[in-house]
C-alpha atoms as a PDB file:
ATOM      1  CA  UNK A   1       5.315  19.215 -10.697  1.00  0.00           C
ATOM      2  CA  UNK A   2       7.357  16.153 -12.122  1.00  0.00           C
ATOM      3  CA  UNK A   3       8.553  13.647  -9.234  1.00  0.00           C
ATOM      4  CA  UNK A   4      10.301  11.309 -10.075  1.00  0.00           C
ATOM      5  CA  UNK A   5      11.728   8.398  -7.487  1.00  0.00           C
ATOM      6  CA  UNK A   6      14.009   5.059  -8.350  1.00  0.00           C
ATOM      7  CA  UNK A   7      15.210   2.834  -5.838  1.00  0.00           C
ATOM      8  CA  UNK A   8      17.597  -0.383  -6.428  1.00  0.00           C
ATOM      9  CA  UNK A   9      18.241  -3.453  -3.828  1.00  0.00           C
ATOM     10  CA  UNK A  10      21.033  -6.342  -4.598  1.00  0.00           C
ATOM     11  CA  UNK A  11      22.002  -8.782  -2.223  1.00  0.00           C
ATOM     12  CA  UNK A  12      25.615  -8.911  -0.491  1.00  0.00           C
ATOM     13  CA  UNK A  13      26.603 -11.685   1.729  1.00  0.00           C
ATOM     14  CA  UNK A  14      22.779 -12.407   2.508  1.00  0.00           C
ATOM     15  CA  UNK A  15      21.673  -8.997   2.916  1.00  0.00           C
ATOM     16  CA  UNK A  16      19.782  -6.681   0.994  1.00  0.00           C
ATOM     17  CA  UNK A  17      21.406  -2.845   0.448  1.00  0.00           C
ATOM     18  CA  UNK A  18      20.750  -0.062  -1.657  1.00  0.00           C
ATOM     19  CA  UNK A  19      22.510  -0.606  -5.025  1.00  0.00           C
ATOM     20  CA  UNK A  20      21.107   2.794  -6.312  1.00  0.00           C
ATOM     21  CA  UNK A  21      18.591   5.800  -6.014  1.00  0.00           C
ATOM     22  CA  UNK A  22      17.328   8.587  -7.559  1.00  0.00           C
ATOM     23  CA  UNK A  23      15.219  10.923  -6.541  1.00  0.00           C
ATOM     24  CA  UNK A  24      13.251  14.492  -7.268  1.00  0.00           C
ATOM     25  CA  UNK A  25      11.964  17.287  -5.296  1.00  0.00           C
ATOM     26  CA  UNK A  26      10.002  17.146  -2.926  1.00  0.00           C
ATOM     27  CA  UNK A  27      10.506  13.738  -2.653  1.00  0.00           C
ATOM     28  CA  UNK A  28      14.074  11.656  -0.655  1.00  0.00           C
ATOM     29  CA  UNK A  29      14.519   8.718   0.926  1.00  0.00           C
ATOM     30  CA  UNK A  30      16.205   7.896   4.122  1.00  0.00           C
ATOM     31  CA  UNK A  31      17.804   4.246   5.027  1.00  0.00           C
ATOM     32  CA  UNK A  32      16.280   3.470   8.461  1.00  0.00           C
ATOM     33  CA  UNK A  33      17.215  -0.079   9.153  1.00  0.00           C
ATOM     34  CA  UNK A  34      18.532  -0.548  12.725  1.00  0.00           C
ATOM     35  CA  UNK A  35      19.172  -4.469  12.322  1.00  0.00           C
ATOM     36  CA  UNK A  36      21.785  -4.684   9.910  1.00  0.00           C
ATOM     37  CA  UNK A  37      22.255  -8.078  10.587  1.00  0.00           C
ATOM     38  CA  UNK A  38      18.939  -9.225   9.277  1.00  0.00           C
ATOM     39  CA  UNK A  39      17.922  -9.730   5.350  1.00  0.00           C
ATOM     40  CA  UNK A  40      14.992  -6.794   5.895  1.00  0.00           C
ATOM     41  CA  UNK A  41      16.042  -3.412   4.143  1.00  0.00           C
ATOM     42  CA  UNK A  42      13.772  -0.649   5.244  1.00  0.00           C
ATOM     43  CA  UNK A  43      13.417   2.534   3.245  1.00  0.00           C
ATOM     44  CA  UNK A  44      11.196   5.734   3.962  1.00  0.00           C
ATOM     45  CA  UNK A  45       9.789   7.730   1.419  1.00  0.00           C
ATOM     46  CA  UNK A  46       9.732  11.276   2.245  1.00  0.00           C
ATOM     47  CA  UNK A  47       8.758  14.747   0.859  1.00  0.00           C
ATOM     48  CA  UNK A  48       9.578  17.968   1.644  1.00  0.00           C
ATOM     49  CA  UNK A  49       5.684  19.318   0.283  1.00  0.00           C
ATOM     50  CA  UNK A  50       2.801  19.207   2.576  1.00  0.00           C
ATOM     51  CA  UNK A  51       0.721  16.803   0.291  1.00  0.00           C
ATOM     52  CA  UNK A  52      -0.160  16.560  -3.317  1.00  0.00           C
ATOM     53  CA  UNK A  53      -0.920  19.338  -5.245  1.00  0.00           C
ATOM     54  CA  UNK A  54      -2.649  20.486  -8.435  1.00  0.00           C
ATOM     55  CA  UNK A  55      -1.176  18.869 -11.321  1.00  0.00           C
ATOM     56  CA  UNK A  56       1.337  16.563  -9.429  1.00  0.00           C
ATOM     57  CA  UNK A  57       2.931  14.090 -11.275  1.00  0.00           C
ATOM     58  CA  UNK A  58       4.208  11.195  -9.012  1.00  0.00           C
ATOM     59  CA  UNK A  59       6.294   8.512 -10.568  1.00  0.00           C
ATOM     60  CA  UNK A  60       8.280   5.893  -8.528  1.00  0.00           C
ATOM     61  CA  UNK A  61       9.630   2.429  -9.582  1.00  0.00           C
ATOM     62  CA  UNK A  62      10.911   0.318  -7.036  1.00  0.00           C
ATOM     63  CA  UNK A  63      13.359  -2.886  -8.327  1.00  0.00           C
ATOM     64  CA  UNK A  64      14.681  -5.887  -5.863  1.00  0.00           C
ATOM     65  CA  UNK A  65      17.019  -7.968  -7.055  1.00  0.00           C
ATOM     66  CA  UNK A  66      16.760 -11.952  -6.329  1.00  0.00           C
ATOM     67  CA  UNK A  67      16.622 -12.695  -2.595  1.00  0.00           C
ATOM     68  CA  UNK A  68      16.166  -9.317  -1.658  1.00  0.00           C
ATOM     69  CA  UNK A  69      13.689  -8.349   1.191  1.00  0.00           C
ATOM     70  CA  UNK A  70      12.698  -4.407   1.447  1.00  0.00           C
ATOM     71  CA  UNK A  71      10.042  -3.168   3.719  1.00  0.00           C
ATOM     72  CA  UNK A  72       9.157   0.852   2.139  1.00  0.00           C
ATOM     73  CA  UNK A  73       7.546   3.007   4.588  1.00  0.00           C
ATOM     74  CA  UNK A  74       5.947   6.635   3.832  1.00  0.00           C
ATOM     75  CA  UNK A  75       6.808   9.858   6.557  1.00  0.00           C
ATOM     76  CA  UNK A  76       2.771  10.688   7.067  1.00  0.00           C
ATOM     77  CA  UNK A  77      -0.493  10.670   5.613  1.00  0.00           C
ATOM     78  CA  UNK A  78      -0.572  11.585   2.215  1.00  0.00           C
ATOM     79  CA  UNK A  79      -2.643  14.831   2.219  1.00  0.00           C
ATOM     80  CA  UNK A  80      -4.328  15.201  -1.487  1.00  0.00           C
ATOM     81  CA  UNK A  81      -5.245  19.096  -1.659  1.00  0.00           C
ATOM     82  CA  UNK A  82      -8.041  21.273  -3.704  1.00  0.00           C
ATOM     83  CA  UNK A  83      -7.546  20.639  -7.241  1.00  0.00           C
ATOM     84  CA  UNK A  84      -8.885  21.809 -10.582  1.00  0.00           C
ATOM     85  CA  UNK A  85      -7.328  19.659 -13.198  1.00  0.00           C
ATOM     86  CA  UNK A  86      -6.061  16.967 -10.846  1.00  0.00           C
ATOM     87  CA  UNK A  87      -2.814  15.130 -10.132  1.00  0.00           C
ATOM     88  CA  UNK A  88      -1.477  11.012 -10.438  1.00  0.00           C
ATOM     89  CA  UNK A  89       0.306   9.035  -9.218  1.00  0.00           C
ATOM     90  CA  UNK A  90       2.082   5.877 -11.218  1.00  0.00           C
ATOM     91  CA  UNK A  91       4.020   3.309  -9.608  1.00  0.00           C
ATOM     92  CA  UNK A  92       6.404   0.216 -10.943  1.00  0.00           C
ATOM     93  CA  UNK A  93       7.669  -2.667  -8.426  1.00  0.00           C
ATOM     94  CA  UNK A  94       9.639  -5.276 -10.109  1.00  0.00           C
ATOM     95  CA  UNK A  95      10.555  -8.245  -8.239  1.00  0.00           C
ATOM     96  CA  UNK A  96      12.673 -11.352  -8.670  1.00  0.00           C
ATOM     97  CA  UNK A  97      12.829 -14.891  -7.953  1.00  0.00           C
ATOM     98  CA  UNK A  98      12.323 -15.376  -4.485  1.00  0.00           C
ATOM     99  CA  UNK A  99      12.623 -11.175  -3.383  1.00  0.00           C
ATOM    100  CA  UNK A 100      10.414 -10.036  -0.255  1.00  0.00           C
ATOM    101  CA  UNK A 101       8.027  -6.418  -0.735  1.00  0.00           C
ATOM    102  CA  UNK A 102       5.992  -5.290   2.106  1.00  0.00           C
ATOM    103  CA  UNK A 103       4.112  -1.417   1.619  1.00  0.00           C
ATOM    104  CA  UNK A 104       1.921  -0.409   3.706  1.00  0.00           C
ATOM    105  CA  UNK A 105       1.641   3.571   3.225  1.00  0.00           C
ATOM    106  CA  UNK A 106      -0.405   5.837   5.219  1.00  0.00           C
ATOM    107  CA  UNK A 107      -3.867   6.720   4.756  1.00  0.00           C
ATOM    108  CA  UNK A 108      -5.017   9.112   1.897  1.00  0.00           C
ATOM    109  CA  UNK A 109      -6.616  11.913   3.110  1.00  0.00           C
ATOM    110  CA  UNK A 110      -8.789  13.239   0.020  1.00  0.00           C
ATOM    111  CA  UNK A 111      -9.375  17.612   0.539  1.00  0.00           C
ATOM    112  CA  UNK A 112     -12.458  19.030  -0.930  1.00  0.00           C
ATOM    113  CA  UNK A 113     -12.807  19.067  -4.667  1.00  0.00           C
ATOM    114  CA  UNK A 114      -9.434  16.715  -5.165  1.00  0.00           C
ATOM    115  CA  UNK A 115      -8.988  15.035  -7.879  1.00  0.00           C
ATOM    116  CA  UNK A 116      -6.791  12.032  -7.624  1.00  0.00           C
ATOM    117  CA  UNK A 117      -5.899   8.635  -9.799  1.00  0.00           C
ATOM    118  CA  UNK A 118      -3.232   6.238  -8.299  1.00  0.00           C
ATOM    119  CA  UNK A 119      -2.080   3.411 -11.020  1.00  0.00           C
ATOM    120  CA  UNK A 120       0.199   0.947  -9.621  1.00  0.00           C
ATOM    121  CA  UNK A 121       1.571  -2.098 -11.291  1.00  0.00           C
ATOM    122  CA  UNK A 122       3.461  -5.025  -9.779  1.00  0.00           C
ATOM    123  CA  UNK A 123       5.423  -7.807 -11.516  1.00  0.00           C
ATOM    124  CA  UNK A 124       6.944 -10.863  -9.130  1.00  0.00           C
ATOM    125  CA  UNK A 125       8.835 -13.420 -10.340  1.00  0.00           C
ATOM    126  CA  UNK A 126       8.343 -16.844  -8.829  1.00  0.00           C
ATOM    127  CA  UNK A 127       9.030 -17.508  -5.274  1.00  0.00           C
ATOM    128  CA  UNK A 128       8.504 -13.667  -4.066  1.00  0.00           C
ATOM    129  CA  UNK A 129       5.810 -12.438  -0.992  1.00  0.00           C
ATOM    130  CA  UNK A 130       4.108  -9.411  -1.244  1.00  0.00           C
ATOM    131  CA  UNK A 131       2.387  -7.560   1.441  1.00  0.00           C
ATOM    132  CA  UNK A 132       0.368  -4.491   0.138  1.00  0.00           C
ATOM    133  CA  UNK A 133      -1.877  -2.142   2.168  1.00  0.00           C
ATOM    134  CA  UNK A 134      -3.626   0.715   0.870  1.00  0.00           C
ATOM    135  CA  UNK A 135      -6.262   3.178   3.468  1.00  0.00           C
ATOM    136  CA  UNK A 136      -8.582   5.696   2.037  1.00  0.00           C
ATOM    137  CA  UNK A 137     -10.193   8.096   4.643  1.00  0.00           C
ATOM    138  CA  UNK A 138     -13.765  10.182   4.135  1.00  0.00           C
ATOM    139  CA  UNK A 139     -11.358  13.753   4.094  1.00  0.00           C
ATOM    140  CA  UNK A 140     -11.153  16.122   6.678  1.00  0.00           C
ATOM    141  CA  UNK A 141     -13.679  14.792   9.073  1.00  0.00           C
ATOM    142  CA  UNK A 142     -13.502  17.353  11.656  1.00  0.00           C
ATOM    143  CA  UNK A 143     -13.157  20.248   9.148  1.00  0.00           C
ATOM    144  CA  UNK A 144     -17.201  19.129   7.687  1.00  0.00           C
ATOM    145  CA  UNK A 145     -15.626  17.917   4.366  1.00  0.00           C
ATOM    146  CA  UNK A 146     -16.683  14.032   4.260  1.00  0.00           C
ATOM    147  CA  UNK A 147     -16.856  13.105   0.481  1.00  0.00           C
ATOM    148  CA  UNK A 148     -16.101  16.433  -0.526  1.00  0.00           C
ATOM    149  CA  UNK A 149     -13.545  15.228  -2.920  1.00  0.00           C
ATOM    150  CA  UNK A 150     -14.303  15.165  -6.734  1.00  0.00           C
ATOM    151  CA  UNK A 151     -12.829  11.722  -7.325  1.00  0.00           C
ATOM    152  CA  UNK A 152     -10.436   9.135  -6.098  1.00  0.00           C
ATOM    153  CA  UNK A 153      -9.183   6.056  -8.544  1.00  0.00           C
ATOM    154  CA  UNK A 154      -7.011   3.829  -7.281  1.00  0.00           C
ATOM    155  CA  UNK A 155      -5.526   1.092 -10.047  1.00  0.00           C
ATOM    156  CA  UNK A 156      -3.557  -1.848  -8.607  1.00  0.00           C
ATOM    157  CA  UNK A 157      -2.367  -4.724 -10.485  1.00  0.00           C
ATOM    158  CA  UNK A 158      -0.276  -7.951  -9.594  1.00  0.00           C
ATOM    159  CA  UNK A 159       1.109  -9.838 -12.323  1.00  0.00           C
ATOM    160  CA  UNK A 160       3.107 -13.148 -11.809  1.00  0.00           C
ATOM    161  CA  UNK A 161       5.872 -14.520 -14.348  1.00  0.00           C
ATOM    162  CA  UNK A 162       4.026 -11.907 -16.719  1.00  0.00           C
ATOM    163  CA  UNK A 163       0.655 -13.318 -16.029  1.00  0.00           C
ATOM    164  CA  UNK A 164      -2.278 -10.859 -14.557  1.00  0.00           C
ATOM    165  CA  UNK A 165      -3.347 -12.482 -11.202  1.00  0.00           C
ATOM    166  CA  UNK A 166      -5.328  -9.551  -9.207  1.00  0.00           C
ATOM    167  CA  UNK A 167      -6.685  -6.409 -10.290  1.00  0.00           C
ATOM    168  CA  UNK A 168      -7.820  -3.864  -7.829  1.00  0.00           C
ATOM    169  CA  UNK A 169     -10.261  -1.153  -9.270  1.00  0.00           C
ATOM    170  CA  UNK A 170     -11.243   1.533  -6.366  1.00  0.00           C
ATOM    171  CA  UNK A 171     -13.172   4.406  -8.034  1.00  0.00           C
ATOM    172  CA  UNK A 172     -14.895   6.402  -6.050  1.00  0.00           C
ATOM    173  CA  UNK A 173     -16.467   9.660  -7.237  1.00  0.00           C
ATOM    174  CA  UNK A 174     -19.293  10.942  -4.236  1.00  0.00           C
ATOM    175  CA  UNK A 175     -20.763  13.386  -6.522  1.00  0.00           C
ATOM    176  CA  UNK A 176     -22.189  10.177  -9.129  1.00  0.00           C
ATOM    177  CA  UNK A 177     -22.179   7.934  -6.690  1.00  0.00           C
ATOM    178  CA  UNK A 178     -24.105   7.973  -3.266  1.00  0.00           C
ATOM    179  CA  UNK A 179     -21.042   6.472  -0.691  1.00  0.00           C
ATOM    180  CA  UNK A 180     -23.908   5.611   1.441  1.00  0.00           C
ATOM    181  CA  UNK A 181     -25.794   3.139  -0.598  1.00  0.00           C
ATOM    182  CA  UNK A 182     -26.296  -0.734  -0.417  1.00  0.00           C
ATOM    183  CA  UNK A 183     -22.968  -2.251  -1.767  1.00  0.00           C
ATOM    184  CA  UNK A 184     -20.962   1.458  -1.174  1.00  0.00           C
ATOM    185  CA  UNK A 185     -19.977   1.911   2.088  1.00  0.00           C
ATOM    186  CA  UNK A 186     -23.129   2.076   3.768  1.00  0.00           C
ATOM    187  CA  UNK A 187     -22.307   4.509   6.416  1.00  0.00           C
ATOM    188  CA  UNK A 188     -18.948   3.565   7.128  1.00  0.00           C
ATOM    189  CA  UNK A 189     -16.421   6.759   6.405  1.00  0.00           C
ATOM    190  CA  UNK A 190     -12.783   4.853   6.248  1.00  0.00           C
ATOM    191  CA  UNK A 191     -11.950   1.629   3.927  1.00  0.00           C
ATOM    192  CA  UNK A 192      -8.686  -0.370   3.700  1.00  0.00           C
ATOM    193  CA  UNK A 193      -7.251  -2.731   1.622  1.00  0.00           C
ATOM    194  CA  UNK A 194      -4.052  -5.983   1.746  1.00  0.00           C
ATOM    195  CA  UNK A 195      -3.139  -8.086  -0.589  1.00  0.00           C
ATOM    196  CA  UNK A 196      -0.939 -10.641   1.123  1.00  0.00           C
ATOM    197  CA  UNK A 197       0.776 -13.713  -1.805  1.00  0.00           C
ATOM    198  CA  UNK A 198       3.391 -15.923  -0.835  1.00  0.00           C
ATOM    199  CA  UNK A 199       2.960 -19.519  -2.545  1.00  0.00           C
ATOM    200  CA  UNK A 200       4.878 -21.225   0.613  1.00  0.00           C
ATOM    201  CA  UNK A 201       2.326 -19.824   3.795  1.00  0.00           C
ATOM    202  CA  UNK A 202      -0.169 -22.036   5.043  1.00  0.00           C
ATOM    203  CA  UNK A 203      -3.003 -19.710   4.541  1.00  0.00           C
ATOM    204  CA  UNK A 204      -5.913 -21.185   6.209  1.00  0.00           C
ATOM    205  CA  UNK A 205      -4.365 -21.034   9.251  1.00  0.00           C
ATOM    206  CA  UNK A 206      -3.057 -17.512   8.589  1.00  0.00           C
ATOM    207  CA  UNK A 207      -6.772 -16.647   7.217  1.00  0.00           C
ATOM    208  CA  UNK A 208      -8.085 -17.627  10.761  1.00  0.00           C
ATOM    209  CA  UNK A 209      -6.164 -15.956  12.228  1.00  0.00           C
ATOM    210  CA  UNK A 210      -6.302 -12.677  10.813  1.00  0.00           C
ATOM    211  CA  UNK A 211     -10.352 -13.624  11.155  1.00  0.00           C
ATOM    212  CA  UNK A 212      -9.770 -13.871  14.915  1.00  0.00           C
ATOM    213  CA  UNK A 213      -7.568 -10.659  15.428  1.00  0.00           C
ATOM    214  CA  UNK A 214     -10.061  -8.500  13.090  1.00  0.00           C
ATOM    215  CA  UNK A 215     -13.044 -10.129  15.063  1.00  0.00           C
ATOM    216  CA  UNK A 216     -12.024  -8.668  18.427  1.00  0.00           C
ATOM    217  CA  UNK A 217     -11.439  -4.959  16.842  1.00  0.00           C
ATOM    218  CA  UNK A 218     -14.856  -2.961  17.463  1.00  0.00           C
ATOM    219  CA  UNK A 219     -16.806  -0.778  14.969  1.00  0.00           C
ATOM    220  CA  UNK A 220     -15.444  -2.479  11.680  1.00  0.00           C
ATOM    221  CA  UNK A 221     -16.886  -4.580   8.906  1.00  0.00           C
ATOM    222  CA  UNK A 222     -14.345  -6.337   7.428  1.00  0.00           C
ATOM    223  CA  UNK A 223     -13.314  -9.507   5.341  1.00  0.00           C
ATOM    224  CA  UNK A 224     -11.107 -11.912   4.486  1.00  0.00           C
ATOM    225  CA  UNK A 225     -10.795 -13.869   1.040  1.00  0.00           C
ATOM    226  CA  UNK A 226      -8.529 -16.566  -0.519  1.00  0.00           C
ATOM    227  CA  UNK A 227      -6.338 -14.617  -3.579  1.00  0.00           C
ATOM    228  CA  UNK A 228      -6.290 -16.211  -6.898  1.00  0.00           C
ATOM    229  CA  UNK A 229      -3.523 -17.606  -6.390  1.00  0.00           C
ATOM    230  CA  UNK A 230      -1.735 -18.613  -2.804  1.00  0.00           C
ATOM    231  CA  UNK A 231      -2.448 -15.593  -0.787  1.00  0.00           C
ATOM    232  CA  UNK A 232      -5.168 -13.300   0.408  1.00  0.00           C
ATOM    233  CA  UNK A 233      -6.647 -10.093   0.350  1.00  0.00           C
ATOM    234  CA  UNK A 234      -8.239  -8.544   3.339  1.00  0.00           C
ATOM    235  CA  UNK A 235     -11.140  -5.645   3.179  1.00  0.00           C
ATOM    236  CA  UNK A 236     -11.710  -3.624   6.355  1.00  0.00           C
ATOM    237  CA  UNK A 237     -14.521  -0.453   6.852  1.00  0.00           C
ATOM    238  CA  UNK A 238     -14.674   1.737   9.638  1.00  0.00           C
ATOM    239  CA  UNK A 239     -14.676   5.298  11.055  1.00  0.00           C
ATOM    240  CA  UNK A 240     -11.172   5.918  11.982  1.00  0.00           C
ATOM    241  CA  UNK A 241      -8.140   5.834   9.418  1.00  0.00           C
ATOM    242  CA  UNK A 242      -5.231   4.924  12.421  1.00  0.00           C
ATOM    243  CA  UNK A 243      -7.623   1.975  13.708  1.00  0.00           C
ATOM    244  CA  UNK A 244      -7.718   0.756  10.157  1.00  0.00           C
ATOM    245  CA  UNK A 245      -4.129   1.578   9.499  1.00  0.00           C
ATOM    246  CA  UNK A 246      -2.897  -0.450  12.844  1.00  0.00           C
ATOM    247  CA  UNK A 247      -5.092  -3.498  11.865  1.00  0.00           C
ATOM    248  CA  UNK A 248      -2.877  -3.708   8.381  1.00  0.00           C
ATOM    249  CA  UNK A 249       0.102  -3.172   9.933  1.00  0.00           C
ATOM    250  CA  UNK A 250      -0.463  -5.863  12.638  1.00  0.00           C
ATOM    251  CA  UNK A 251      -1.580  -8.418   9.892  1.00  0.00           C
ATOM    252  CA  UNK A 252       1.489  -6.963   7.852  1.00  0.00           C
ATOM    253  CA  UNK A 253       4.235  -7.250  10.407  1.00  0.00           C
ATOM    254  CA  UNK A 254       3.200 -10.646  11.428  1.00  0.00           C
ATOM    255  CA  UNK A 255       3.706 -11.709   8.127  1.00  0.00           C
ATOM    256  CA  UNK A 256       7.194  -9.963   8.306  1.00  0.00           C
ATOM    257  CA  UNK A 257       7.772 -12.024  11.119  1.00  0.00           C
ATOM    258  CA  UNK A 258       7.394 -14.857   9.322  1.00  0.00           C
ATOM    259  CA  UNK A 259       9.341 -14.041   6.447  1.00  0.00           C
ATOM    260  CA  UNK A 260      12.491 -13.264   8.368  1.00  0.00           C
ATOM    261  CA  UNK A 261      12.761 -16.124  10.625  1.00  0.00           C
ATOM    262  CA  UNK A 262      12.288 -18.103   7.082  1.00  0.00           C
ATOM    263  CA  UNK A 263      14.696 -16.222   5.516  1.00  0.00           C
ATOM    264  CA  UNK A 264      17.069 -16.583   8.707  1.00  0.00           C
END
């Protein structure tokens, strides 16, 4: 199946709305902001399908205007189901001067023998702040299928004014590669992922402090790295996918925080 999702922000009086969407089955969306008041539009992406399926075709693009601030949320963990041919995903997110992205969807949950490639492509203009999260799990842990999958690619690149900055490449394919091995994940089951760019935070303060708040969580490995350009991307490993996924969305709705009392 073909599904295909478009969403539009523009800025009125200081506040970012939905200029337009579009949307195919399974998937909607579903406005869920409860401050009004405040420049943060926040969006859920749902689907009326129990996860993705054989031969899936998943194609969203995502475009805020200047000044615009969106926070786009997903309904539950994304579910990726026995496959033979395999499915994809592609996604677009186009911002401009000065516009505020934060993503953080929920874990992928890989089923035995899925086949899965996730491409997603980012272009900000100057002056934007991203915050992007991204949590792949072992499978169905408690049904005996960890690394049962057949392969999992996961593509993300940030460009800036046109210019590639970061390039994430997470293939992982458990049947060529041994997950357990030195420089895999060497025991650990779960992994996450943020990339975190704003070119006005202060980020050695903000880098110690995410060191702090990651230091006190127990049975992780994680770490924390200076982007390549202002920003930073965090790595976690664990056991447990809603451990992981509550450490990005602390780190993530700190930096929220932040940007709304800025923007305010």
């Amino acid at each position: 199946m073909i599904a295909q999702l478009h969403i539009t922000t523009a800025l009125r009086n200081g506040i970012t709305y939905l200029k337009h969407s579009y949307f195919t089955p399974p998937l909607k969306i579903a406005n869920i902001t409860e401050d009004k008041t405040v420049n943060n539009l926040q969006i859920s992406i749902m689907s009326s399908s129990p996860g993705i399926l054989d031969g899936d075709d998943y194609q969203l693009k995502v475009e805020l205007d200047a000044g615009c601030a969106m926070q786009l949320h997903t309904q539950s963990y994304q579910r990726l189901f026995n496959m033979k041919t395999g499915a994809r995903q592609l996604m677009e997110v186009h911002l401009k001067e000065g516009a505020t992205f934060t993503y953080l969807p929920h874990p992928s949950v890989p089923h035995e023998n899925a086949s899965f490639v996730t491409k997603s492509s980012i272009y900000l203009q100057a002056g934007c702040s991203l915050v992007w999260g991204e949590v792949l799990t072992c499978g169905r842990k408690l049904n005996g299928e960890l690394f049962q999958f057949s392969k999992y690619h996961s593509i993300t690149q940030v460009f800036l004014q046109g210019k590639l900055v970061i390039k994430e490449n997470l293939l992982m394919q458990p049947a060529l590669i041994d997950v357990n091995a030195i420089g895999q994940l060497e025991g650990f089951t779960h992994q996450a992922s943020l990339i975190f760019l704003d070119e006005n935070a202060d980020c050695i303060p903000l880098s110690d402090g995410i060191y702090e708040y990651l230091s006190q969580q127990k049975g992780i490995a994680f770490g924390v790295t200076a982007a390549p350009i202002n920003g930073l991307i965090i790595r976690i490993l664990g056991y447990k996918a809603e451990q992981l996924y509550d450490c990005l969305k602390a780190i993530g709705l700190y930096q929220i925080y932040q940007i709304t009392e800025k923007a305010s």
